[in-house]
C-alpha atoms as a PDB file:
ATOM      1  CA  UNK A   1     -40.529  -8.807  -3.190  1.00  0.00           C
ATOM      2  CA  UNK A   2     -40.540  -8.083   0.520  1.00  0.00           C
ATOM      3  CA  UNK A   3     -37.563  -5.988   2.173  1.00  0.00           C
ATOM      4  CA  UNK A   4     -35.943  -7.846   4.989  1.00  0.00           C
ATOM      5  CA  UNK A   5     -36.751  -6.013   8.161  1.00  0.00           C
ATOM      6  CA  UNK A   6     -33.716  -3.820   9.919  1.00  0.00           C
ATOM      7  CA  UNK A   7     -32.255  -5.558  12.547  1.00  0.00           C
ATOM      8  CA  UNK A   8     -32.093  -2.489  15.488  1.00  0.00           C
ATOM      9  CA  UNK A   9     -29.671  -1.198  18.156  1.00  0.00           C
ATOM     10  CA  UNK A  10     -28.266  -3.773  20.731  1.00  0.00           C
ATOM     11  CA  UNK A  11     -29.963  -7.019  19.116  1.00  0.00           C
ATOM     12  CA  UNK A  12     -27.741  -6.213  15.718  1.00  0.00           C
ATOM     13  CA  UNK A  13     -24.958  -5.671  17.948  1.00  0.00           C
ATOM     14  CA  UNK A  14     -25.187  -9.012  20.148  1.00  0.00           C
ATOM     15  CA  UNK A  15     -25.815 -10.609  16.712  1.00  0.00           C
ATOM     16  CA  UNK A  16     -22.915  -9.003  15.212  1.00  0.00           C
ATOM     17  CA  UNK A  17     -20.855 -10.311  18.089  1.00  0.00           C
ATOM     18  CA  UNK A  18     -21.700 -14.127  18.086  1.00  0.00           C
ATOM     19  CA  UNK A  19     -21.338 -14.137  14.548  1.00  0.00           C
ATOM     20  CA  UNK A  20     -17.740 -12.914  15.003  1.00  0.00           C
ATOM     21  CA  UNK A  21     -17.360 -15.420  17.974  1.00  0.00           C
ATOM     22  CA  UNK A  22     -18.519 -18.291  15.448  1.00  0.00           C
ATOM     23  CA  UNK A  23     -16.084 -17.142  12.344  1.00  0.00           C
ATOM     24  CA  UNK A  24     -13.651 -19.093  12.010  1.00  0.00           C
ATOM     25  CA  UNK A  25     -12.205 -16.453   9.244  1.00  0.00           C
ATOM     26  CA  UNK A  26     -12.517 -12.535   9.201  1.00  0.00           C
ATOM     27  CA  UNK A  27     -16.232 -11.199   8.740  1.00  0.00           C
ATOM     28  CA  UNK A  28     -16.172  -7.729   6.819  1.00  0.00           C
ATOM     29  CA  UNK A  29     -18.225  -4.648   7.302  1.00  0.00           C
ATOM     30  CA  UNK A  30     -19.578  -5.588   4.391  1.00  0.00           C
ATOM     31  CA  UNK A  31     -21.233  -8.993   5.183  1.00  0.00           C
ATOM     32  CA  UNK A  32     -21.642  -7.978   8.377  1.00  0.00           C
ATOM     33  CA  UNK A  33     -23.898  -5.054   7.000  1.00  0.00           C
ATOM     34  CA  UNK A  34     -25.758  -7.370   4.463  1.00  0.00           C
ATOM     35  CA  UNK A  35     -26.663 -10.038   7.660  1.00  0.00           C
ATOM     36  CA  UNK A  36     -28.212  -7.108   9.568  1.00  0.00           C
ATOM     37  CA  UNK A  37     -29.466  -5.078   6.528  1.00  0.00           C
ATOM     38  CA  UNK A  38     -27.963  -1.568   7.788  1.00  0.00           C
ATOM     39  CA  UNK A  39     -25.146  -0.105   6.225  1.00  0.00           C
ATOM     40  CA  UNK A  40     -21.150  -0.748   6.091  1.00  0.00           C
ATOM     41  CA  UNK A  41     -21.188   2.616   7.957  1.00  0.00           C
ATOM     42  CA  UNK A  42     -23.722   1.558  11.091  1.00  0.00           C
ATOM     43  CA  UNK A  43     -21.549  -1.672  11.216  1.00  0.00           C
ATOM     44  CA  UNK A  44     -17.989   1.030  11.988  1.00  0.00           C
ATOM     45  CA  UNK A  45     -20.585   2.363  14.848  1.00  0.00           C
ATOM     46  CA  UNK A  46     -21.554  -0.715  16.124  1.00  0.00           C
ATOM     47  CA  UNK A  47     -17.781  -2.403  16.046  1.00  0.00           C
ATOM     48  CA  UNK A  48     -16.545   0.681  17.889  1.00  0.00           C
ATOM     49  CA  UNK A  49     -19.524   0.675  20.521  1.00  0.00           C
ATOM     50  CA  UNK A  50     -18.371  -3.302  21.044  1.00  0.00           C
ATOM     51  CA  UNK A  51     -14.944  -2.650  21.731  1.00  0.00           C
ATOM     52  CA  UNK A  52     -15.815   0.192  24.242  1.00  0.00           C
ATOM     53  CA  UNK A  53     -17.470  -2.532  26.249  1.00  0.00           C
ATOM     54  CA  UNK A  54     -13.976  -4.577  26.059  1.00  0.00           C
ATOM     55  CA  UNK A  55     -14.994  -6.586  23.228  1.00  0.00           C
ATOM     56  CA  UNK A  56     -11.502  -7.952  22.042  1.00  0.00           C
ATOM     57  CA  UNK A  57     -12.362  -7.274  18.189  1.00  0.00           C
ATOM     58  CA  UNK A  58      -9.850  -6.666  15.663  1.00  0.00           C
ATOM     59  CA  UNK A  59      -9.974  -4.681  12.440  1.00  0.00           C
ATOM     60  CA  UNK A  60      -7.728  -6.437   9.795  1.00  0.00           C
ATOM     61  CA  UNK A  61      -7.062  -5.944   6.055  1.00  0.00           C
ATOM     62  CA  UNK A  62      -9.010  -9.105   5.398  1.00  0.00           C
ATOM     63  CA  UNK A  63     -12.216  -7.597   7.907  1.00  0.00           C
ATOM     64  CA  UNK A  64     -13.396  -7.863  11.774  1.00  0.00           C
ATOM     65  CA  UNK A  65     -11.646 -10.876  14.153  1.00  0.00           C
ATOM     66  CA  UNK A  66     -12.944 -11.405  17.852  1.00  0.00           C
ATOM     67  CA  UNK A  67      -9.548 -12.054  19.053  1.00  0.00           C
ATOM     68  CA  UNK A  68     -10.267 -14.410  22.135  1.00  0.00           C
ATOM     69  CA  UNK A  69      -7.149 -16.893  23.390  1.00  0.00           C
ATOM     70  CA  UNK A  70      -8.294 -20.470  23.762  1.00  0.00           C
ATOM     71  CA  UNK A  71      -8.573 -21.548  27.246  1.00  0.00           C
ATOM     72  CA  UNK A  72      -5.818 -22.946  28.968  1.00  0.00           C
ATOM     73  CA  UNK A  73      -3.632 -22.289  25.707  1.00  0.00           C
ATOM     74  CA  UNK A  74      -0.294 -20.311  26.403  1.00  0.00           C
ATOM     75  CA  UNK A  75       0.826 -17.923  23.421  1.00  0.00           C
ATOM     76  CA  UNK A  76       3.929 -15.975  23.481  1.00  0.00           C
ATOM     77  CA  UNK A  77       4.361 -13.038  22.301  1.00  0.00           C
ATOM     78  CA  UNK A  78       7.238 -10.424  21.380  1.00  0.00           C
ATOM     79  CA  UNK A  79       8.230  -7.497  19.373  1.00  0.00           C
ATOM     80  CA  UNK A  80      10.622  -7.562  17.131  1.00  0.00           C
ATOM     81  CA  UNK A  81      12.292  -4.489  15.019  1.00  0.00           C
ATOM     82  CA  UNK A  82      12.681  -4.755  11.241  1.00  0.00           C
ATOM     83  CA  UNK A  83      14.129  -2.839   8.532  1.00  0.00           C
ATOM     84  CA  UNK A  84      13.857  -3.875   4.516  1.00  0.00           C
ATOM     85  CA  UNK A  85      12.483  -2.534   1.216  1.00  0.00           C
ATOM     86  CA  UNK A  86       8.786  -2.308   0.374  1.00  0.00           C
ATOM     87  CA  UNK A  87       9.570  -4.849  -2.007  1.00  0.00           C
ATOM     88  CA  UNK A  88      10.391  -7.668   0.801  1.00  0.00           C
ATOM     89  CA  UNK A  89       7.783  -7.193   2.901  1.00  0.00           C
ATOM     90  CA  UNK A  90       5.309 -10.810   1.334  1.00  0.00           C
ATOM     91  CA  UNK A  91       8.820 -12.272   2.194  1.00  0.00           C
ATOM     92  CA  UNK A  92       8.532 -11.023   5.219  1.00  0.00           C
ATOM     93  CA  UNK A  93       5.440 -12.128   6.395  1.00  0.00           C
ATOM     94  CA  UNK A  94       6.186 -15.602   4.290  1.00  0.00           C
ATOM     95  CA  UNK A  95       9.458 -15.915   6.924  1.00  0.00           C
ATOM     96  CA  UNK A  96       7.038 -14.897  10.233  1.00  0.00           C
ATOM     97  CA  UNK A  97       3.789 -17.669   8.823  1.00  0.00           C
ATOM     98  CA  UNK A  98       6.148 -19.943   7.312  1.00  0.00           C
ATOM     99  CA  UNK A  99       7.827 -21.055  11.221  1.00  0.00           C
ATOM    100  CA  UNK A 100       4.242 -20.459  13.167  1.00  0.00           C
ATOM    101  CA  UNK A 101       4.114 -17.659  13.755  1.00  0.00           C
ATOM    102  CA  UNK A 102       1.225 -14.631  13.561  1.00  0.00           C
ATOM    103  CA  UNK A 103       2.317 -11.266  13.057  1.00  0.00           C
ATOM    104  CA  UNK A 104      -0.485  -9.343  15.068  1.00  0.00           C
ATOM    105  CA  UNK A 105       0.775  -5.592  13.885  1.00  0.00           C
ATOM    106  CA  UNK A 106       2.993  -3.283  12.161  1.00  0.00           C
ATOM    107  CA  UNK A 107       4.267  -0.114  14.372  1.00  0.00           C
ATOM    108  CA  UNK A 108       6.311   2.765  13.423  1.00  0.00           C
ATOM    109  CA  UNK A 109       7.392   6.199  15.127  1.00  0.00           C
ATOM    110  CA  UNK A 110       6.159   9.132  12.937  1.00  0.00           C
ATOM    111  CA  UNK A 111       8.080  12.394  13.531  1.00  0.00           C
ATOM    112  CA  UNK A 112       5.241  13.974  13.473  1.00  0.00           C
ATOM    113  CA  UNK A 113       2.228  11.581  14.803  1.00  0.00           C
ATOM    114  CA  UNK A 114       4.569   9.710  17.125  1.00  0.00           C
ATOM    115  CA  UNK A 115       3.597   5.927  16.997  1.00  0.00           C
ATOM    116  CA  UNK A 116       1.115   4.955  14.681  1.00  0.00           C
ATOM    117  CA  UNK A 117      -0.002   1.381  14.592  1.00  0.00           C
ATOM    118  CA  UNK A 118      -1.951  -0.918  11.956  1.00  0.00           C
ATOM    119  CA  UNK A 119      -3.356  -4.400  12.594  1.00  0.00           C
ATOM    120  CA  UNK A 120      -2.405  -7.301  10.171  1.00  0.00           C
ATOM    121  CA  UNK A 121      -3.106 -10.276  12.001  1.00  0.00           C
ATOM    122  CA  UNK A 122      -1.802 -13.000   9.636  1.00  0.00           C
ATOM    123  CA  UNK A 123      -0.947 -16.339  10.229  1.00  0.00           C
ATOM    124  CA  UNK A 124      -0.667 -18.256   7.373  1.00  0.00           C
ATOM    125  CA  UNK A 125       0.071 -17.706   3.227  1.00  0.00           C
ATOM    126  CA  UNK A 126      -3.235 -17.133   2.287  1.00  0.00           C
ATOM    127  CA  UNK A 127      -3.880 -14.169   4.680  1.00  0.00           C
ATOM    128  CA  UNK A 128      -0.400 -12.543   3.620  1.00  0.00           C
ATOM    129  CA  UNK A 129      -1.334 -13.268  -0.012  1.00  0.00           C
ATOM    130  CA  UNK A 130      -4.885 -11.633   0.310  1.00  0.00           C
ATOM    131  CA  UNK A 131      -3.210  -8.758   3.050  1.00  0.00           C
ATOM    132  CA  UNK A 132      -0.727  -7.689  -0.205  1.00  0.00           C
ATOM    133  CA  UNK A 133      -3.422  -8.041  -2.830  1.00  0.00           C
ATOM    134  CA  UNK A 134      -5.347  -5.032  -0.650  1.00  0.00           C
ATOM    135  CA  UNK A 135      -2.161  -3.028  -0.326  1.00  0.00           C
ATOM    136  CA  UNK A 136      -1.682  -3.207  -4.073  1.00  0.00           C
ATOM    137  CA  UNK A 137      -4.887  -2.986  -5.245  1.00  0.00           C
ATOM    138  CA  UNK A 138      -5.762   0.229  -3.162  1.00  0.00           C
ATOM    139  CA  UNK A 139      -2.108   1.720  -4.237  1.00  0.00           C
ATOM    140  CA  UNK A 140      -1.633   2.104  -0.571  1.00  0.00           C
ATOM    141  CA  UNK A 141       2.044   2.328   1.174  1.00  0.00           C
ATOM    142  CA  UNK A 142       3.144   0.409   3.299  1.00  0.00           C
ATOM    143  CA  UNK A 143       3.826   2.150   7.574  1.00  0.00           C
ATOM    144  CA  UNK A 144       7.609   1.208   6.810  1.00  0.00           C
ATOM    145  CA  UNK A 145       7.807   3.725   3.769  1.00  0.00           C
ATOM    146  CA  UNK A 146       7.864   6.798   5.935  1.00  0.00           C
ATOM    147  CA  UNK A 147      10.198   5.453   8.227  1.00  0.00           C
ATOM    148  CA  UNK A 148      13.009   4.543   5.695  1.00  0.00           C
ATOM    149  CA  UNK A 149      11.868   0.780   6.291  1.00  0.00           C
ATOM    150  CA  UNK A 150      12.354   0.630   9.818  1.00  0.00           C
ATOM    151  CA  UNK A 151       9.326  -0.732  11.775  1.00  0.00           C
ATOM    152  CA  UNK A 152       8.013  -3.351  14.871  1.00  0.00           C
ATOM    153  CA  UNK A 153       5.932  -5.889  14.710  1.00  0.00           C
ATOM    154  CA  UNK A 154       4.187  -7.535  17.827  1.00  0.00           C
ATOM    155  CA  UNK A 155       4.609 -11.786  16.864  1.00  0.00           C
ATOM    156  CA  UNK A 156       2.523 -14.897  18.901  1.00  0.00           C
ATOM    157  CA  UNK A 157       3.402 -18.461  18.509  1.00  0.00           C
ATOM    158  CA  UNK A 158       2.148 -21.031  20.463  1.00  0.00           C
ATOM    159  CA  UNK A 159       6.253 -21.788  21.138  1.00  0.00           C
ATOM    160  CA  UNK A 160       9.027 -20.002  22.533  1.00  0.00           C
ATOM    161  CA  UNK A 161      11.092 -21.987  19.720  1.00  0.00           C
ATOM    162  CA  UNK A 162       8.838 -21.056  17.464  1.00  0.00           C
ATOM    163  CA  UNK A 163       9.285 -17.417  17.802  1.00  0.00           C
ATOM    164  CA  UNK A 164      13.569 -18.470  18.236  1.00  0.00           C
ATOM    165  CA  UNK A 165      13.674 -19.970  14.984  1.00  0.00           C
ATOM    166  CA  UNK A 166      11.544 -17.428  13.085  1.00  0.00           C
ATOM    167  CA  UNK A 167      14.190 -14.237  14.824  1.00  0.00           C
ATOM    168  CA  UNK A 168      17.048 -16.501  13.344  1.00  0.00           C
ATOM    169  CA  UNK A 169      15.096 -16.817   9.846  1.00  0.00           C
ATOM    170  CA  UNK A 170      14.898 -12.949   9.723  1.00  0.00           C
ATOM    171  CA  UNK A 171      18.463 -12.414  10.430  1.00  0.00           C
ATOM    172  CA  UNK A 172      19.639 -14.594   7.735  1.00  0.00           C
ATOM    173  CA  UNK A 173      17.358 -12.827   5.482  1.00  0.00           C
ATOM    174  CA  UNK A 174      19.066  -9.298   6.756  1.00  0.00           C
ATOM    175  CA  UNK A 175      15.529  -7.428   7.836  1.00  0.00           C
ATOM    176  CA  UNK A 176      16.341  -8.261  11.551  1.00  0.00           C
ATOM    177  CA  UNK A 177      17.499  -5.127  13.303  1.00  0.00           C
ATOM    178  CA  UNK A 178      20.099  -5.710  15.628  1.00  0.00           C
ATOM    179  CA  UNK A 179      19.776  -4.706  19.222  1.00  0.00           C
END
């Protein structure tokens, strides 16, 4: 059995990048470190070094995005401020995917830390299904548990209507904080 050969230095990371650029679908360290045969570990190096050169790469719960904007194609974007149980948060992100709409992060303000921000970058049922599998299965806590449930999220849709009717969805369920 022959070992496949280390792939070195700035050829693993221009590899690393077009195969995030091809993905339709989050690529973890992981895989990422089994393509290049290094480890998970040289892959955190090598993501970091990319996104000092501007690389628009995203760490999510599901693994590494290149987060590039189709050309020509307008998204809109807001923040909106939330409050509910750690219990409602898959309904949530259900009410944010459900209308169109992708819920890029989660942000709260620490007393101590000051803001602290997480990527999620979900957009449809599946991603929220597989983002709240990981919380659970890690026994992590959710950002909004040290706030008393208050938090932001930054939202895109490809629709100003789109991110109307999703505001008005999380009103009626009672998790939209009132400005």
């Amino acid at each position: 059995m022959t070992e496949q050969k280390k792939i070195l230095g700035e050829e693993r990371r221009t590899l690393i990048l077009k195969l995030l650029k091809e993905s339709a679908s989050p690529l973890t360290g992981s895989d990422l470190a089994a393509r290049t045969n290094v480890s998970r570990q040289v892959i955190v190096g090598d993501i970091t070094l990319l996104k000092a050169k501007n690389e628009p790469i995203i760490a999510t719960s599901q693994g590494y995005l290149y987060f590039s904007q189709t050309p020509g194609a307008h998204v809109y974007e807001k923040t909106i401020a939330c409050r509910h149980n750690p219990e409602d948060t898959e309904k949530e992100l259900y009410i944010f995917v459900d209308h169109g709409v992708t819920v890029k992060d989660v942000r709260i303000e620490h007393a101590v830390y000051g803001d602290l921000t997480a990527s999620i970058m979900v957009s449809n049922r599946q991603e929220v299904k597989q983002f709240i599998e990981r919380i659970h299965s890690n026994k992590a806590a959710f950002l909004s548990e040290l706030t008393d449930g208050i938090h932001l999220h930054t939202i895109t849709a490809s629709s100003e209507e789109a991110i109307t009717r999703t505001e008005a969805a999380m009103k009626e369920a009672g998790f939209l904080m009132e400005y």
